[in-house]
C-alpha atoms as a PDB file:
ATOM      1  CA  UNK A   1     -20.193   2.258  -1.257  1.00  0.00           C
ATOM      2  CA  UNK A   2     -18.084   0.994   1.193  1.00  0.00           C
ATOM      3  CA  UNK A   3     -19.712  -1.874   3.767  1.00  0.00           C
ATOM      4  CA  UNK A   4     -19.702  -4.694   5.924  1.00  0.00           C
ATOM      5  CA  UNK A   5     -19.398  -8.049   4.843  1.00  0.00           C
ATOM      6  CA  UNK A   6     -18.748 -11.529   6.048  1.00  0.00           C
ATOM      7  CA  UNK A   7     -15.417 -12.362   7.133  1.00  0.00           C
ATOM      8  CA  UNK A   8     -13.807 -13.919   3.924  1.00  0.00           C
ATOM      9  CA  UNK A   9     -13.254 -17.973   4.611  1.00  0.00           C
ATOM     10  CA  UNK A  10     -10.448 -17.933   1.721  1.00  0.00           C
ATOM     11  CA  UNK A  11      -8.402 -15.243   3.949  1.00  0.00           C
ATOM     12  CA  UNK A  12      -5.080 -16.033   5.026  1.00  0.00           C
ATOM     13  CA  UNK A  13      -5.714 -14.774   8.317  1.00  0.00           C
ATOM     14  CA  UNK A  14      -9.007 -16.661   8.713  1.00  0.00           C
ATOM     15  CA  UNK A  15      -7.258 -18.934  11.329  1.00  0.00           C
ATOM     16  CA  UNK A  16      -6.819 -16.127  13.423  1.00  0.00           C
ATOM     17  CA  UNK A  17     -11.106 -15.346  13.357  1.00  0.00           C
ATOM     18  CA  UNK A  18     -11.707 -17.911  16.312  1.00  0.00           C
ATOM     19  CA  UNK A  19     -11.521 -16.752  19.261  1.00  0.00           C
ATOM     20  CA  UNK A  20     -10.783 -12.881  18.295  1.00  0.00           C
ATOM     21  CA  UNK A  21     -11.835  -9.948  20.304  1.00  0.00           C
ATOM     22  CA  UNK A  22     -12.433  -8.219  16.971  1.00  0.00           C
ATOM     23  CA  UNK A  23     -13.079  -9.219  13.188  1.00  0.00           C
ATOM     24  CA  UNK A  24     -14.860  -7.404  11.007  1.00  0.00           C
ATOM     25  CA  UNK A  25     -14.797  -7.110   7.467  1.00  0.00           C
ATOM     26  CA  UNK A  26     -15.677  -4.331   4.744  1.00  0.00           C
ATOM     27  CA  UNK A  27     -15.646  -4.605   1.189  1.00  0.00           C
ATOM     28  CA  UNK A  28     -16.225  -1.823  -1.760  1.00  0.00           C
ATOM     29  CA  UNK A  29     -16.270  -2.657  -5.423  1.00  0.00           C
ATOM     30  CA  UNK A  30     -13.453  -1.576  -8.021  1.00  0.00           C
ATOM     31  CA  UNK A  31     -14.006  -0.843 -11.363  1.00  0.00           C
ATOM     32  CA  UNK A  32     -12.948  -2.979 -14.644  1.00  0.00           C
ATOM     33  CA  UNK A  33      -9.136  -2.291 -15.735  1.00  0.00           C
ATOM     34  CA  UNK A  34      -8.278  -2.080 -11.889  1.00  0.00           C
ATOM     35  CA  UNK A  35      -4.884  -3.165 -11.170  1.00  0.00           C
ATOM     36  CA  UNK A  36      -4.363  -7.102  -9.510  1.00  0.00           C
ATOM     37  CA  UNK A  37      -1.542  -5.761  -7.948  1.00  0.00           C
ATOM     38  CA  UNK A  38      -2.508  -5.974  -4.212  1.00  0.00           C
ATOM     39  CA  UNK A  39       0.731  -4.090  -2.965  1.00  0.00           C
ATOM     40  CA  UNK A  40      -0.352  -1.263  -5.070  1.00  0.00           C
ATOM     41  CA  UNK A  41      -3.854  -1.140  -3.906  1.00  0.00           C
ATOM     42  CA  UNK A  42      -3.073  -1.343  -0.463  1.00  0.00           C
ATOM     43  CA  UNK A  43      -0.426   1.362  -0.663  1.00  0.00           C
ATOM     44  CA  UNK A  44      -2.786   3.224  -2.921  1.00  0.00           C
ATOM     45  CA  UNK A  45      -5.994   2.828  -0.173  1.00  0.00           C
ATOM     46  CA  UNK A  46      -3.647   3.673   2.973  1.00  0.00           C
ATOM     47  CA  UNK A  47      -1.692   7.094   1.371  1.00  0.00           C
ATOM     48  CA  UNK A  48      -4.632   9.107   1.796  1.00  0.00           C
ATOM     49  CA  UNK A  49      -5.811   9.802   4.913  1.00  0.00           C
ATOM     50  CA  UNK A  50      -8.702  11.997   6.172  1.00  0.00           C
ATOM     51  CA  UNK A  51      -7.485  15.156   8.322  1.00  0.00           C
ATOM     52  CA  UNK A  52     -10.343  13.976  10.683  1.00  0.00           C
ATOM     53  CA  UNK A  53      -7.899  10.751  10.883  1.00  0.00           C
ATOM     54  CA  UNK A  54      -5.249  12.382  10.986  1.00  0.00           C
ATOM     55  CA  UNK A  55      -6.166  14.708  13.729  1.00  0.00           C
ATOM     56  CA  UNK A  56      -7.956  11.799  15.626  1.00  0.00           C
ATOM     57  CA  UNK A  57      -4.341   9.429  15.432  1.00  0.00           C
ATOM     58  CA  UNK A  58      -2.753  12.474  16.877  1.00  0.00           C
ATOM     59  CA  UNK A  59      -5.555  12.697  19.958  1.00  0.00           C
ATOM     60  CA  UNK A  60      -4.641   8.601  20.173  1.00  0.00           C
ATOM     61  CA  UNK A  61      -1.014   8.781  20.047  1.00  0.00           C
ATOM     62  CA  UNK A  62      -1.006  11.529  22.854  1.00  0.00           C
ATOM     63  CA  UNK A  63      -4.050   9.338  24.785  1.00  0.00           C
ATOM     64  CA  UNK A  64      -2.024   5.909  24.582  1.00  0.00           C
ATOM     65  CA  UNK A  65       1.803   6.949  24.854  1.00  0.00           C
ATOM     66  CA  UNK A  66       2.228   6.751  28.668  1.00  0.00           C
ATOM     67  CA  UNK A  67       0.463   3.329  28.859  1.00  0.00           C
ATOM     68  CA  UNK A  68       3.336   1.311  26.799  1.00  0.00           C
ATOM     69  CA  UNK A  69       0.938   1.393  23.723  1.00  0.00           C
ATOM     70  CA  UNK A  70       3.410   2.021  20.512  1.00  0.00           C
ATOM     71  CA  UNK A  71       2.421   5.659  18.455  1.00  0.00           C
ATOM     72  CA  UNK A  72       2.124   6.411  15.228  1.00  0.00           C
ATOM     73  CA  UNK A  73       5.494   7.803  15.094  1.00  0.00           C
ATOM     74  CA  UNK A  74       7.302   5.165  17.087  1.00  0.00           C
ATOM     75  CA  UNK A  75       5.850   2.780  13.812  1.00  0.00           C
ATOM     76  CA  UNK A  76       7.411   4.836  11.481  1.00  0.00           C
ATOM     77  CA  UNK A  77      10.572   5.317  13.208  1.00  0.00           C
ATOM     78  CA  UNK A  78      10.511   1.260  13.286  1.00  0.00           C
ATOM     79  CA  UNK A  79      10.653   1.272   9.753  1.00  0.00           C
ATOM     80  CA  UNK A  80      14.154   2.966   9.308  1.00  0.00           C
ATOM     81  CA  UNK A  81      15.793   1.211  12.226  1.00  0.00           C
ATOM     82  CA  UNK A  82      14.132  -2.378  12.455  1.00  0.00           C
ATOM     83  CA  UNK A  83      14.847  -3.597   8.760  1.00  0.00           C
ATOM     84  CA  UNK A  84      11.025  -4.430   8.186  1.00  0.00           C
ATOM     85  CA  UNK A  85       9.054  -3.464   5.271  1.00  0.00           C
ATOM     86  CA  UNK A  86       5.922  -1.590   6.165  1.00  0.00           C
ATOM     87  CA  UNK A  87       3.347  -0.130   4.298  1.00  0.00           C
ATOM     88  CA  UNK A  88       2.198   3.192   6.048  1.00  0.00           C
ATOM     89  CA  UNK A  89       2.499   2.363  10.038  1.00  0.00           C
ATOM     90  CA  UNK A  90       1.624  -1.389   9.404  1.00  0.00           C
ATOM     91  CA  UNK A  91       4.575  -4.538   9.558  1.00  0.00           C
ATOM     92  CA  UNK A  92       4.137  -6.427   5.954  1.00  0.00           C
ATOM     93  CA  UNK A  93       3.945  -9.991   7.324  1.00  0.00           C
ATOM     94  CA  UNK A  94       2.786 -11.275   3.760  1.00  0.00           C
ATOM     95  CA  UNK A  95       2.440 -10.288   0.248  1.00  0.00           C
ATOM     96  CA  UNK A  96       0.909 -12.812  -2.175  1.00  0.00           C
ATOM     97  CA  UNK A  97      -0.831 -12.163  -5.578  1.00  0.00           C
ATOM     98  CA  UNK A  98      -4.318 -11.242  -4.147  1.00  0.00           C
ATOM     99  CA  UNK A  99      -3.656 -10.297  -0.371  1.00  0.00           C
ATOM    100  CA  UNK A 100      -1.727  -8.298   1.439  1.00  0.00           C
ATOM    101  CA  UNK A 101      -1.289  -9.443   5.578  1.00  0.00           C
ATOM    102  CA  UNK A 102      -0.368  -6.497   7.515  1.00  0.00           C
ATOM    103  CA  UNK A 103      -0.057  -5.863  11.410  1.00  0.00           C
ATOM    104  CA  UNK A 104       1.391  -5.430  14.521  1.00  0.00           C
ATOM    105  CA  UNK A 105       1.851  -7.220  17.939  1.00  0.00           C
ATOM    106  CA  UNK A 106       2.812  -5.344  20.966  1.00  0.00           C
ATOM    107  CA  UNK A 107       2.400  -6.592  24.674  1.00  0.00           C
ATOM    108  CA  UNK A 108      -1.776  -5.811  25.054  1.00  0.00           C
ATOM    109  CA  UNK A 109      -2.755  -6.298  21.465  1.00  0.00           C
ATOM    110  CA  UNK A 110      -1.937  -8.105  18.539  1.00  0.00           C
ATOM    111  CA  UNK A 111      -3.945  -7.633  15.396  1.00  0.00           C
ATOM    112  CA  UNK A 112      -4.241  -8.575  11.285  1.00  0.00           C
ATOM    113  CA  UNK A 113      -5.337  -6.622   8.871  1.00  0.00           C
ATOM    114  CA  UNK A 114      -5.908  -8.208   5.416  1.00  0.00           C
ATOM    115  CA  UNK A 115      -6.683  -6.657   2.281  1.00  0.00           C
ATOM    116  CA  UNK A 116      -8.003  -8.974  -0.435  1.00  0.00           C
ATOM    117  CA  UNK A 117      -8.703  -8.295  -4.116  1.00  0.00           C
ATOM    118  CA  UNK A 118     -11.578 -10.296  -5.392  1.00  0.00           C
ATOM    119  CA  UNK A 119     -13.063 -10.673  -8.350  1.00  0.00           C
ATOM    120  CA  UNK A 120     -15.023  -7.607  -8.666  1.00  0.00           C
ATOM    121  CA  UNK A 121     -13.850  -6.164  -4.843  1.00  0.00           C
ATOM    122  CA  UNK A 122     -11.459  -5.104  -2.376  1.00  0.00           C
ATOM    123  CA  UNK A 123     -12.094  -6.818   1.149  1.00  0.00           C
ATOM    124  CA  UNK A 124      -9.856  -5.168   4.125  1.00  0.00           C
ATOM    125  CA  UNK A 125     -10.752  -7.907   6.899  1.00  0.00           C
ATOM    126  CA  UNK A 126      -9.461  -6.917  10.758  1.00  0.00           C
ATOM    127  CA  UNK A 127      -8.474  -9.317  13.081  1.00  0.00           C
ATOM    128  CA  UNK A 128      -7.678  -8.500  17.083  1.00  0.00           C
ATOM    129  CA  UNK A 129      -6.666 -10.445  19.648  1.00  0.00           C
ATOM    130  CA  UNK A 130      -5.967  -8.868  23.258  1.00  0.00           C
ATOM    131  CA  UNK A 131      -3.318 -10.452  25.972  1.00  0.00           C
ATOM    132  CA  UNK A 132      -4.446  -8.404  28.972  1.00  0.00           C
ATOM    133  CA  UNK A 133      -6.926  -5.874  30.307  1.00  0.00           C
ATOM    134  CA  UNK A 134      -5.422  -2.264  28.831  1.00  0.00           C
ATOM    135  CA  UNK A 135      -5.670  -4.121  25.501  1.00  0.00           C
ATOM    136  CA  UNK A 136      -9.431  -4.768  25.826  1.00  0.00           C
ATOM    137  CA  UNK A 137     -10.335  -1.143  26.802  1.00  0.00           C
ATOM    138  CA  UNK A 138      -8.148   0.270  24.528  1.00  0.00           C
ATOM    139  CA  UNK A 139     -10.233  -2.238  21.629  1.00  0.00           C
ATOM    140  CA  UNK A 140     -13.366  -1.032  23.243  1.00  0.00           C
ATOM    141  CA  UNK A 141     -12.478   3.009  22.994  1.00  0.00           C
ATOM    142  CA  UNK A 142     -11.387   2.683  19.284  1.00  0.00           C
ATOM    143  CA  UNK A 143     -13.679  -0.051  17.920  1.00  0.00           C
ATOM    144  CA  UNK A 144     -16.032   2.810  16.643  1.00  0.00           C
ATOM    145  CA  UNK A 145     -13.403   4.608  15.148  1.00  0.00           C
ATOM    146  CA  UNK A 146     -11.729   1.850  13.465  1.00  0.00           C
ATOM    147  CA  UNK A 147     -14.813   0.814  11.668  1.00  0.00           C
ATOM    148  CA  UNK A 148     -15.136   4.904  10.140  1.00  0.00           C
ATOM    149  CA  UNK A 149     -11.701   4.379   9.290  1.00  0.00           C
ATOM    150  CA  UNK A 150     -11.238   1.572   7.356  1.00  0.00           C
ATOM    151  CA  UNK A 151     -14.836   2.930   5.224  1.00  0.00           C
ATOM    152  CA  UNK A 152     -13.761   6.213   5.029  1.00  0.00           C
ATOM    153  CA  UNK A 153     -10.013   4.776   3.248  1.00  0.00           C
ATOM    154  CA  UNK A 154     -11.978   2.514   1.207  1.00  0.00           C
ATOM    155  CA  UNK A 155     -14.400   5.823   0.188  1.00  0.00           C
ATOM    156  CA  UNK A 156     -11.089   7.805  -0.532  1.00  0.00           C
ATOM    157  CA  UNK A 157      -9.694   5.607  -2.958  1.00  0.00           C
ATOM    158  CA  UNK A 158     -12.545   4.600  -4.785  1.00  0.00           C
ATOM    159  CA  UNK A 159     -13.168   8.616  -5.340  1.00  0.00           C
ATOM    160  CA  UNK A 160      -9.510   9.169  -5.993  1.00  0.00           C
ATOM    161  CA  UNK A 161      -9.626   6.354  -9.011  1.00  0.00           C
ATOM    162  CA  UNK A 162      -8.030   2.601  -8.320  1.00  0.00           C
ATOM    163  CA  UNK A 163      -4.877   2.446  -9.746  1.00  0.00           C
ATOM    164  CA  UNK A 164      -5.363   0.987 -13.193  1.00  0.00           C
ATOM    165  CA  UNK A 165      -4.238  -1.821 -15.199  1.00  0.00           C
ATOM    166  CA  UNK A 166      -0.545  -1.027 -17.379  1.00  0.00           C
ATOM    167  CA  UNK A 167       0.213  -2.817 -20.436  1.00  0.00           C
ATOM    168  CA  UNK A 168       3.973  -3.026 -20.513  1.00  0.00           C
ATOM    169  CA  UNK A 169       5.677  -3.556 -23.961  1.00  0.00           C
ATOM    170  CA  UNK A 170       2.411  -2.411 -25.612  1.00  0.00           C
END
């Protein structure tokens, strides 16, 4: 089951905790042979969204796109015409063996997500951090959601079945 946890300290966006107008952290377990390969499980966890999700980022993107807030679709039209790797909506700023630092600034917000394989669990850690007053209320009116979000991807994969281990040459 998928659940709040402490902010991991070993994190390589634990710098950004102090000070943060959100960070929260959630955790589920994964099962022995899982793959290490965090680009794969984070691809894996954020391919499969809810059509509650789905339907609620399309309420969002109509909500937010006369207030200078970027869209869904504005991120994934980034992709093909700013040269940055992204997995699903979110800028890669890091890939290392066990974490994956994702994100996005923008004029109101900027904000971290991590996810970390540890032994035993997968930790997806969020950190905000808002320049101005549209980026606190929008925080506040998605908070909720955000936390049902990042359980309910965590739920999904761990039904779907981690991607496993591969023995190559074997």
């Amino acid at each position: 089951m998928a659940g709040a946890v402490a902010l991991p300290t070993g994190s390589r966006i634990a710098g950004l905790y102090a000070g943060a107008d959100l960070a929260d952290a959630f955790a589920i377990g994964l099962p022995q042979g899982t793959t290490c390969d965090i680009e794969t499980l984070t691809r894996f966890m954020l391919s499969d969204r809810a059509l509650w999700f789905r339907l609620l980022n399309g309420v969002r993107d109509a909500a937010v796109a006369g207030f200078g807030i970027k869209t869904s679709r504005q991120l994934r039209q980034a992709s093909s015409t700013d040269g940055v790797a992204r997995i699903y909506i979110f800028r890669v700023y890091e890939i290392a063996r066990d974490e994956a630092v994702l994100g996005e600034d923008d004029k109101h917000l900027d904000f971290r997500v991590s996810v970390l394989r540890r032994s035993g669990d997968i930790v997806v850690t969020t950190v905000v951090h808002c320049h101005n007053l549209l980026g606190r209320l929008y925080l506040a009116l998605i908070t909720p959601f955000h936390r049902l979000v990042v359980k309910s991807m965590l739920r999904r994969a761990a039904r779907r079945g981690w991607p496993r281990l591969t023995r190559v040459g074997i």
